[in-house]
N, C-alpha and C. Protein backbone atom coordinates (compact mmCIF):
# COMPACT_ATOMS: atom_id res chain seq x y z
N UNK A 1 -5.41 19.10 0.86
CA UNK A 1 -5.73 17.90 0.10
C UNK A 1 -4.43 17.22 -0.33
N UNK A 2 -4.29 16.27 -0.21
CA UNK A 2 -3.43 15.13 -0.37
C UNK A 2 -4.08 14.00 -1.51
N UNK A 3 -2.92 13.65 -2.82
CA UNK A 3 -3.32 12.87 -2.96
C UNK A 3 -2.10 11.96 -3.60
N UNK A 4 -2.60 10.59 -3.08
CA UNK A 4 -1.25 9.15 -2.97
C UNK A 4 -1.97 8.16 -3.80
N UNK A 5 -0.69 8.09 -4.74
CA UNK A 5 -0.34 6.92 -5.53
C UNK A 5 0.09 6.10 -5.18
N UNK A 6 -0.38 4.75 -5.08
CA UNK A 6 0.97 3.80 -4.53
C UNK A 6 0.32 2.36 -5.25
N UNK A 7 1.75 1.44 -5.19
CA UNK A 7 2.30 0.42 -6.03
C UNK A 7 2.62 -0.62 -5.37
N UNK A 8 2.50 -2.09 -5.64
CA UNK A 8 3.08 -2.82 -4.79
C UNK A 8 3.37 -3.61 -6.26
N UNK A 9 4.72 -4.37 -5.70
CA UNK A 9 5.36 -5.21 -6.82
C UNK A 9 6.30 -6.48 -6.24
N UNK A 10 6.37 -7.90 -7.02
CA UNK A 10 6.36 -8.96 -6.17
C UNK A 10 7.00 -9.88 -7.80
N UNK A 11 8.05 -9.74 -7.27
CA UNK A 11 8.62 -11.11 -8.56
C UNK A 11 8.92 -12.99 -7.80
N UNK A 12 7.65 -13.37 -8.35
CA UNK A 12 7.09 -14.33 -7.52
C UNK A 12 6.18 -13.92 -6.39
N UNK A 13 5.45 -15.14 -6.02
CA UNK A 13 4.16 -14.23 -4.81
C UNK A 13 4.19 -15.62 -3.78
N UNK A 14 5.26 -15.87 -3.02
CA UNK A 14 6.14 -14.66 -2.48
C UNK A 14 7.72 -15.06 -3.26
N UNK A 15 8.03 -14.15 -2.85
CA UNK A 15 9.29 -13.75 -3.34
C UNK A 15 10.20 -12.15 -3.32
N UNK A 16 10.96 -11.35 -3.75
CA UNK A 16 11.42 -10.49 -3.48
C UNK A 16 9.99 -9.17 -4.07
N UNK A 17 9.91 -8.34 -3.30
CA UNK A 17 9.06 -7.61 -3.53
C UNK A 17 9.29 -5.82 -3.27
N UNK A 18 8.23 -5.43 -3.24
CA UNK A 18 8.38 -3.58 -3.65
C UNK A 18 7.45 -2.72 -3.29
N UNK A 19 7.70 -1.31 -2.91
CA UNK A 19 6.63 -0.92 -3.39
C UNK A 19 7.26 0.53 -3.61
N UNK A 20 6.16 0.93 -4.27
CA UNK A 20 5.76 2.51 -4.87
C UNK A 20 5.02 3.69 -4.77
N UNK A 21 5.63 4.68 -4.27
CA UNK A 21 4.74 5.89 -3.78
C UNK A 21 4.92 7.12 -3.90
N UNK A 22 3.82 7.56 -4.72
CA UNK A 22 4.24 9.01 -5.09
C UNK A 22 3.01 10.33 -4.14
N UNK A 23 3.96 10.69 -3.54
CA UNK A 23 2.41 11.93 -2.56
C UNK A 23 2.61 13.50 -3.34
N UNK A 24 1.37 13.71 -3.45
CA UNK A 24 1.38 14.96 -4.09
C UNK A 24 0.28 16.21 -3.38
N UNK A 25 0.50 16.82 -2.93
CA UNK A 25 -0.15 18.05 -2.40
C UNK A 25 0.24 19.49 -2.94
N UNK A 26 -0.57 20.34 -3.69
CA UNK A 26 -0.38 21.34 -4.02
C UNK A 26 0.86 21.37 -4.78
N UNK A 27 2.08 22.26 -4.47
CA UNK A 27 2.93 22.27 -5.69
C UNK A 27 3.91 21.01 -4.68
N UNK A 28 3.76 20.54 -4.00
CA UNK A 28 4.85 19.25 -3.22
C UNK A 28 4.59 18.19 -3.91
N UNK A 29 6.08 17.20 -3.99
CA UNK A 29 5.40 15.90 -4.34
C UNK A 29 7.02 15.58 -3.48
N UNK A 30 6.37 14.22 -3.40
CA UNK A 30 6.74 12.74 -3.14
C UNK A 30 7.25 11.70 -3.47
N UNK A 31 8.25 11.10 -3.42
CA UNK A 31 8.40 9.53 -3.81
C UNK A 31 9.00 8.71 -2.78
N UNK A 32 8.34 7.67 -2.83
CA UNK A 32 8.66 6.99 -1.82
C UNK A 32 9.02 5.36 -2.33
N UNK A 33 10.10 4.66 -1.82
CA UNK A 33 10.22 3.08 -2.34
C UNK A 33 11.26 1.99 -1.22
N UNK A 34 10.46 0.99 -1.56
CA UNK A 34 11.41 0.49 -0.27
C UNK A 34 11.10 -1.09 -1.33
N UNK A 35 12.30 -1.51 -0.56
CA UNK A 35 12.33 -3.34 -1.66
C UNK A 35 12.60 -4.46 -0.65
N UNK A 36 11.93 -5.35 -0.49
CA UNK A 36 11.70 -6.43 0.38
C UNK A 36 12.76 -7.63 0.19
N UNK A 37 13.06 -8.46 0.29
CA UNK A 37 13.70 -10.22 0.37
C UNK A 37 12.57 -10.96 0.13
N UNK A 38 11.50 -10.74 1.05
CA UNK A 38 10.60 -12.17 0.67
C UNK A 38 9.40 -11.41 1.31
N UNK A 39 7.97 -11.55 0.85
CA UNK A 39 7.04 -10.86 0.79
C UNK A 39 6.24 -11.47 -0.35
N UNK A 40 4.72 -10.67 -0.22
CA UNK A 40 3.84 -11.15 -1.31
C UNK A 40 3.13 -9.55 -2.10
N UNK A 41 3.04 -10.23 -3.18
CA UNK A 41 2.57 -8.56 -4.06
C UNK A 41 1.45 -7.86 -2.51
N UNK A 42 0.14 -8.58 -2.11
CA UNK A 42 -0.53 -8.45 -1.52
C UNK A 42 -0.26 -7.00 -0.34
N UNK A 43 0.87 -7.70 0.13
CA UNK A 43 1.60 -7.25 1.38
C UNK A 43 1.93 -5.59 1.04
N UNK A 44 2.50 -5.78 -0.06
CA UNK A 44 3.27 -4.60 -1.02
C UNK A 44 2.21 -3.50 -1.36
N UNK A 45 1.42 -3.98 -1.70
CA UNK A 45 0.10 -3.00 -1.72
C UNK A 45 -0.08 -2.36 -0.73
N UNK A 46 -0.71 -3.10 0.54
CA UNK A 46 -1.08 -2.23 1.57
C UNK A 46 -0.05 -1.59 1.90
N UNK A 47 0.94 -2.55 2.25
CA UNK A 47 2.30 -1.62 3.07
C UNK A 47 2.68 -0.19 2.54
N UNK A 48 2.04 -0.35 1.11
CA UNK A 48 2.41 1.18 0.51
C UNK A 48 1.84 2.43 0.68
N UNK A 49 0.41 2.06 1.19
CA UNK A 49 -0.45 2.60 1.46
C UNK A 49 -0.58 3.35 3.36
N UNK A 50 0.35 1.93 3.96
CA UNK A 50 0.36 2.50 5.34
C UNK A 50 1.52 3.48 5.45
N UNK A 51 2.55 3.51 4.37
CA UNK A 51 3.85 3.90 5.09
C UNK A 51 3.61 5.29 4.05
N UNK A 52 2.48 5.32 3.17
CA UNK A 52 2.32 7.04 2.61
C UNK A 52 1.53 7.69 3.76
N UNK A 53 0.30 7.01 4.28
CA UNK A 53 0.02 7.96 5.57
C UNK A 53 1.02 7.76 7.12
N UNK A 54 1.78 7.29 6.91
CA UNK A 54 2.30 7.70 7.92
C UNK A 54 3.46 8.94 7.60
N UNK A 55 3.90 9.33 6.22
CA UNK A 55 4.60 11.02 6.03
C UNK A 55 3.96 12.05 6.29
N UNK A 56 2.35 11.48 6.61
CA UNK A 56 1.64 12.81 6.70
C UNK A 56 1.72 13.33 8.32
N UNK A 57 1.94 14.66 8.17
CA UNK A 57 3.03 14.84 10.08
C UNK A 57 1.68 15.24 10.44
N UNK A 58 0.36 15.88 10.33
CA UNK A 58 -1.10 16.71 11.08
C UNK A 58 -2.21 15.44 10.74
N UNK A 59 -2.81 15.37 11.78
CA UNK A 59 -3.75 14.48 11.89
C UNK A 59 -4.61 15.20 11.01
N UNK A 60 -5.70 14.68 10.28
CA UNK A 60 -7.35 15.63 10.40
C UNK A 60 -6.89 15.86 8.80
N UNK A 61 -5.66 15.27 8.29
CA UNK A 61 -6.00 15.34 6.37
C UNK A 61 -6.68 14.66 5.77
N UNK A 62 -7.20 15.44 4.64
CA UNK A 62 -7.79 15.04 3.68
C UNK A 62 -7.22 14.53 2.32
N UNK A 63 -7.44 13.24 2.19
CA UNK A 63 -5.95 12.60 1.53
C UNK A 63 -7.30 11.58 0.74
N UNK A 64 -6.90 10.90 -0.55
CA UNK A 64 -7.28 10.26 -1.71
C UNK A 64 -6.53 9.44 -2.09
N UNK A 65 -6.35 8.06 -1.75
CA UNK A 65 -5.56 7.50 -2.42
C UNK A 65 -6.05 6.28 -3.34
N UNK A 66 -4.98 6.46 -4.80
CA UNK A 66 -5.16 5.85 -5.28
C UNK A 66 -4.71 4.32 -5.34
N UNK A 67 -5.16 3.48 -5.95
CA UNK A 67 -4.53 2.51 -5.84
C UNK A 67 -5.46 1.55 -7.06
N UNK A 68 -4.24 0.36 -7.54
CA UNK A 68 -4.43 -0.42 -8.49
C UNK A 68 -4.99 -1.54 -8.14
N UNK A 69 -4.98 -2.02 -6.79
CA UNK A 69 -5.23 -3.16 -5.79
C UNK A 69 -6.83 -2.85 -5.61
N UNK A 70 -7.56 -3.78 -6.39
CA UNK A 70 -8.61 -4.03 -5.87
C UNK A 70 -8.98 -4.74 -4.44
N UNK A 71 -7.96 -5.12 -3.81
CA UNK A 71 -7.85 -6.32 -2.83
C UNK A 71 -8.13 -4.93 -1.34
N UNK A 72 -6.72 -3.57 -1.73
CA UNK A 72 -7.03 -2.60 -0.75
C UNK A 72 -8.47 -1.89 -1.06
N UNK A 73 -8.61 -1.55 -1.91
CA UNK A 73 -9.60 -0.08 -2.17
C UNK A 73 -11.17 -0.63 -2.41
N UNK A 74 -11.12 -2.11 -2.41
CA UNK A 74 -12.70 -2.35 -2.14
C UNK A 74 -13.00 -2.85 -0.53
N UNK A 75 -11.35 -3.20 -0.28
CA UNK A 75 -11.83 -3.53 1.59
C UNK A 75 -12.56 -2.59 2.17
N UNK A 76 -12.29 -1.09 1.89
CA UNK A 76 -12.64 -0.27 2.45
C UNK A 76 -14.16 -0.08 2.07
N UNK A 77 -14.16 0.38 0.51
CA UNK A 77 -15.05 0.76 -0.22
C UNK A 77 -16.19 -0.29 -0.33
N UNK A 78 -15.82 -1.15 0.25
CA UNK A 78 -17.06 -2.22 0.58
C UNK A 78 -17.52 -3.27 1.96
N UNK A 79 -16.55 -1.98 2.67
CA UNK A 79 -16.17 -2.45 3.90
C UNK A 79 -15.82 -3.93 4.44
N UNK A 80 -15.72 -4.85 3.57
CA UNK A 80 -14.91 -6.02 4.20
C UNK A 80 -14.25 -5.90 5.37
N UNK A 81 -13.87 -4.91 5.76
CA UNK A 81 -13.06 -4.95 7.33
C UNK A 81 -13.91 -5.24 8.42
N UNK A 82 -15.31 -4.43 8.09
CA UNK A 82 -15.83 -4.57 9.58
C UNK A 82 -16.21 -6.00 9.67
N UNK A 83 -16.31 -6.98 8.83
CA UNK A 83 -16.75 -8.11 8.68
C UNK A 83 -15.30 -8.99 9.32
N UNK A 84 -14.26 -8.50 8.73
CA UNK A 84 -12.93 -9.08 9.33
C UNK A 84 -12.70 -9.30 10.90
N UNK A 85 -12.72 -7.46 11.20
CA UNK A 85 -12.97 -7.12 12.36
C UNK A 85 -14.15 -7.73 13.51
N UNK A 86 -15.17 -7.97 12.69
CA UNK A 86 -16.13 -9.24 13.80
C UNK A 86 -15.62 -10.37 14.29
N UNK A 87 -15.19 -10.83 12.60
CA UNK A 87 -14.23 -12.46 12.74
C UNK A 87 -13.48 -12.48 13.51
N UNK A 88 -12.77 -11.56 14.07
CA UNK A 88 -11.65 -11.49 14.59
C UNK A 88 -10.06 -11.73 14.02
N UNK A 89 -10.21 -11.57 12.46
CA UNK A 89 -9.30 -11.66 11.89
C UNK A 89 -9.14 -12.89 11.53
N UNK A 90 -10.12 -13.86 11.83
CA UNK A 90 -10.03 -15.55 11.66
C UNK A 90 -9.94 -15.64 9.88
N UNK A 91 -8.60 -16.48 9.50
CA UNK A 91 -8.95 -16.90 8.08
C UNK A 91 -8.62 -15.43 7.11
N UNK A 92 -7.96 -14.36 7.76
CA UNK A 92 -7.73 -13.10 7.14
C UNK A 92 -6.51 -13.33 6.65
N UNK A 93 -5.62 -13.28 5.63
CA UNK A 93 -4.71 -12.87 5.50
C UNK A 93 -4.22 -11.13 5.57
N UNK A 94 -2.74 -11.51 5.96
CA UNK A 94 -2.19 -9.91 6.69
C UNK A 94 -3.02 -8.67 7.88
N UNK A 95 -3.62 -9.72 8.45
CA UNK A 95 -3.94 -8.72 9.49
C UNK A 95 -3.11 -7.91 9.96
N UNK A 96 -1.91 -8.05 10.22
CA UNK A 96 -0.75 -7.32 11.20
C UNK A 96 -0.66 -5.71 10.21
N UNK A 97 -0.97 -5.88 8.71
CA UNK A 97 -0.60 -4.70 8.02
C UNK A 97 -2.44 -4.17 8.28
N UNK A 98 -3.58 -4.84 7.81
CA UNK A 98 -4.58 -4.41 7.59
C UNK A 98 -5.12 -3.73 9.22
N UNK A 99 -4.57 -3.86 10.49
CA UNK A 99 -4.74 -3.37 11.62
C UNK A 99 -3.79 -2.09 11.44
N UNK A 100 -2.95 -1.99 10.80
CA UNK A 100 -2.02 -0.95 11.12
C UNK A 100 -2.35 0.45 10.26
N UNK A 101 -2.92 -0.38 8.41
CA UNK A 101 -3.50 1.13 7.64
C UNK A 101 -4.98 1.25 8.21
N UNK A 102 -5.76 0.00 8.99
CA UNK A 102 -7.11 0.84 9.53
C UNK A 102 -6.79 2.05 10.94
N UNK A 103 -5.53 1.99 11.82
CA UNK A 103 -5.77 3.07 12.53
C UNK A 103 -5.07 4.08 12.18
N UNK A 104 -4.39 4.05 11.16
CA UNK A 104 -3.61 4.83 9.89
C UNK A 104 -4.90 5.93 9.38
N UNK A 105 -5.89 5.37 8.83
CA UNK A 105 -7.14 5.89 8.52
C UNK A 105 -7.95 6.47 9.21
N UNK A 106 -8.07 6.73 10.48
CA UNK A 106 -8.81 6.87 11.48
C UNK A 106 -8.07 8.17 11.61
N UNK A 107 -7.22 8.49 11.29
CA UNK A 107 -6.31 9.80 12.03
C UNK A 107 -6.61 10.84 10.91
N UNK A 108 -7.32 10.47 9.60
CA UNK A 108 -7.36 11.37 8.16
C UNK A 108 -8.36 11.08 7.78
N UNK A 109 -8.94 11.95 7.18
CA UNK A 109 -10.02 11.28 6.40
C UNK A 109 -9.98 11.05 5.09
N UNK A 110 -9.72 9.73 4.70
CA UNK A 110 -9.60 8.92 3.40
C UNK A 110 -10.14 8.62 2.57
N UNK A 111 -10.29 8.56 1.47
CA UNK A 111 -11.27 7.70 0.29
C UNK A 111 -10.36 7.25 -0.27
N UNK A 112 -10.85 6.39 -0.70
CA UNK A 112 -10.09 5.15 -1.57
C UNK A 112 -10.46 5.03 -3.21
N UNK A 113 -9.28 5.33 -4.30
CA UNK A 113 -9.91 5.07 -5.61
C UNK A 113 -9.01 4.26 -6.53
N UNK A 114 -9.90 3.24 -6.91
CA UNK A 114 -9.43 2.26 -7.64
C UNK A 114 -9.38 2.95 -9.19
N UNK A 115 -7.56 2.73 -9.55
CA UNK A 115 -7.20 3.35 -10.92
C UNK A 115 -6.78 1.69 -11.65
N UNK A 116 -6.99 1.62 -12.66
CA UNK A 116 -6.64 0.99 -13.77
C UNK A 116 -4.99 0.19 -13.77
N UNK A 117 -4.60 -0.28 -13.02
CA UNK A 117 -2.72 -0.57 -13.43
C UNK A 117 -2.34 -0.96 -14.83
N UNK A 118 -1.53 -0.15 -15.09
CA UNK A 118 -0.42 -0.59 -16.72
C UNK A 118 -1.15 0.43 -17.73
N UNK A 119 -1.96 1.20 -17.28
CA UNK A 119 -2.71 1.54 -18.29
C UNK A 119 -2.64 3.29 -18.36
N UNK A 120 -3.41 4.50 -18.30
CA UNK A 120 -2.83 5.47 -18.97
C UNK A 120 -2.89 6.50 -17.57
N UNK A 121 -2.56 5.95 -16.27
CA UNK A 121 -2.36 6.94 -15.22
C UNK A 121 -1.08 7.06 -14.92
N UNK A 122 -0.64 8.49 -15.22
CA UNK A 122 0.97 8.39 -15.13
C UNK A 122 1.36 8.19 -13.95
N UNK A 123 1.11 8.46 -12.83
CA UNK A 123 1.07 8.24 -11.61
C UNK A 123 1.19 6.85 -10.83
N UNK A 124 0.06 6.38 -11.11
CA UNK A 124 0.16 4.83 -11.51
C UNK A 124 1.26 4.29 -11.97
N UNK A 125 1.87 4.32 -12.71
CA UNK A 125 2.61 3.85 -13.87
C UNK A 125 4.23 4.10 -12.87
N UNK A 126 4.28 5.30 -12.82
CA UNK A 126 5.30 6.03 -11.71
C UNK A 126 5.57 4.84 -10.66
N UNK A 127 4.38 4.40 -9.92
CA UNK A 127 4.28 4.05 -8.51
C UNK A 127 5.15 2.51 -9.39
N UNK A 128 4.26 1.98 -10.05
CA UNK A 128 5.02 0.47 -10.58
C UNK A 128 6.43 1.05 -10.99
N UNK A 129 6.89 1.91 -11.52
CA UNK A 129 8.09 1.81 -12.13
C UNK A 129 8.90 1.53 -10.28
N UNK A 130 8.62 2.66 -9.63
CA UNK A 130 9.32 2.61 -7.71
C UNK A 130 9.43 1.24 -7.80
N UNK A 131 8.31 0.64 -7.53
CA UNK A 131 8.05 -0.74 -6.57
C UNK A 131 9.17 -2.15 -7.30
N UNK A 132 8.86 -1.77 -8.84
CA UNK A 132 9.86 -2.86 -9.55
C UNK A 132 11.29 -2.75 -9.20
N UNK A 133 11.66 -1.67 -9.23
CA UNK A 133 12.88 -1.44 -9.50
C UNK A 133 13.50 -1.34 -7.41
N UNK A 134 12.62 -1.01 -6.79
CA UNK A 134 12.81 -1.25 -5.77
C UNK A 134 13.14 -3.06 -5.13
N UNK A 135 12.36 -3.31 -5.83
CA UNK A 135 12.05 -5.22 -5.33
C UNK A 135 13.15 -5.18 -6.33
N UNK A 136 14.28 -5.01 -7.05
CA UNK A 136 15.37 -6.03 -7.76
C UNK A 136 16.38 -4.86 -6.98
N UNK A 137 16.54 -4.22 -6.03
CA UNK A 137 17.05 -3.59 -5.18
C UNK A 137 18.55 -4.39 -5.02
N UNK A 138 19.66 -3.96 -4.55
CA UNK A 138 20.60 -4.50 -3.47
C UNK A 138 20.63 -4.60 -2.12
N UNK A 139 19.57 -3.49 -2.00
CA UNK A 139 19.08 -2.88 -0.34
C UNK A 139 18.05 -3.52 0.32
N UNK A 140 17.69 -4.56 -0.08
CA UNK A 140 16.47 -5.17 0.38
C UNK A 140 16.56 -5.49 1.82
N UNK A 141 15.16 -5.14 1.98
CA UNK A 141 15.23 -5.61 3.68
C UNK A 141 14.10 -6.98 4.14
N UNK A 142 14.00 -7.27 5.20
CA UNK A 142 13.18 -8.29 5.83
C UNK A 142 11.94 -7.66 5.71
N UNK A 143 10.73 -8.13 5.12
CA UNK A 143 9.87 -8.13 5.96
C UNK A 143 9.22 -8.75 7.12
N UNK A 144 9.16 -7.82 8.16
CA UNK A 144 9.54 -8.78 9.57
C UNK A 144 8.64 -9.97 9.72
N UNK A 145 7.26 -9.49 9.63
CA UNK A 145 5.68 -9.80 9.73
C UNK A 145 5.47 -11.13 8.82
N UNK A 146 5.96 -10.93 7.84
CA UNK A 146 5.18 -12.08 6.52
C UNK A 146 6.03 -13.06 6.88
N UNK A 147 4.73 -14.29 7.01
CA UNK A 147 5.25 -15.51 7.03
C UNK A 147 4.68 -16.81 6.40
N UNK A 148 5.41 -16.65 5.62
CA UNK A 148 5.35 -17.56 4.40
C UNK A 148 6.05 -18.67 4.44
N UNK A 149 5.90 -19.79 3.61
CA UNK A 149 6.00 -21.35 3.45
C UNK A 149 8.19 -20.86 2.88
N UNK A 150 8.79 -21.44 3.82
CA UNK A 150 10.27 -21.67 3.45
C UNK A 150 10.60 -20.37 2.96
């Protein structure tokens, strides 16, 4: 059992951004953070979410992740995707990430749980502290994918 915290953080939307990830299994844990140039909180969310299952090295885990993003954890939990997935992605924002954590998901078996942000999950709280302090970074990188207005 696996279970991931993660954070996305965005000073301005878009603007320089973050994210936050803490994996915890048994007595192991995790942190994970990476800080963007230009990006949207949105982006930061999922991306946090694809790049915690991708540390996981065995297909076939059983992993829980949390998350503050109602935007990720009801796509699933209310399946909005397969509806996406009909559309053909028409009118979707970030398909390029939301194609990449759905076959991300397919390799584990996932549930998705929406926690509270700012509020009394230390974990949570953890993942925002990564993602902020990541997005005011020196190390920032491109996000290649997002393409945004100037």
């Amino acid at each position: 059992m696996i279970n991931i915290y993660t954070d996305g953080a965005c000073s301005g939307n878009p603007g320089p951004g973050g994210y936050g990830i803490v994996m915890i299994s048994g007595v192991h844990r995790k942190e994970l953070s990476q800080g963007f140039v230009r990006t949207t909180n949105n982006r930061m969310e999922l991306m946090s979410v694809s790049v915690a299952l991708e540390q996981i090295k065995n297909a076939g885990a059983t992993v829980t992740v949390c998350s503050d993003s109602k935007y990720v954890v009801e796509a699933f939990n209310k399946n909005w995707i397969a509806g996406w997935i009909k559309k053909n992605w028409k009118d979707v924002k970030n398909p390029d990430l939301w194609q990449r954590l759905i076959a991300l998901c397919k390799l584990h078996s996932v549930t998705f749980v929406w926690v509270k942000g700012h509020a009394s999950n230390v974990e949570n709280n953890r993942c925002d502290q990564l993602a902020v302090v990541a997005s005011k970074s020196k190390a920032l990188i491109a996000d290649e994918f997002y393409v945004g207005l100037g």
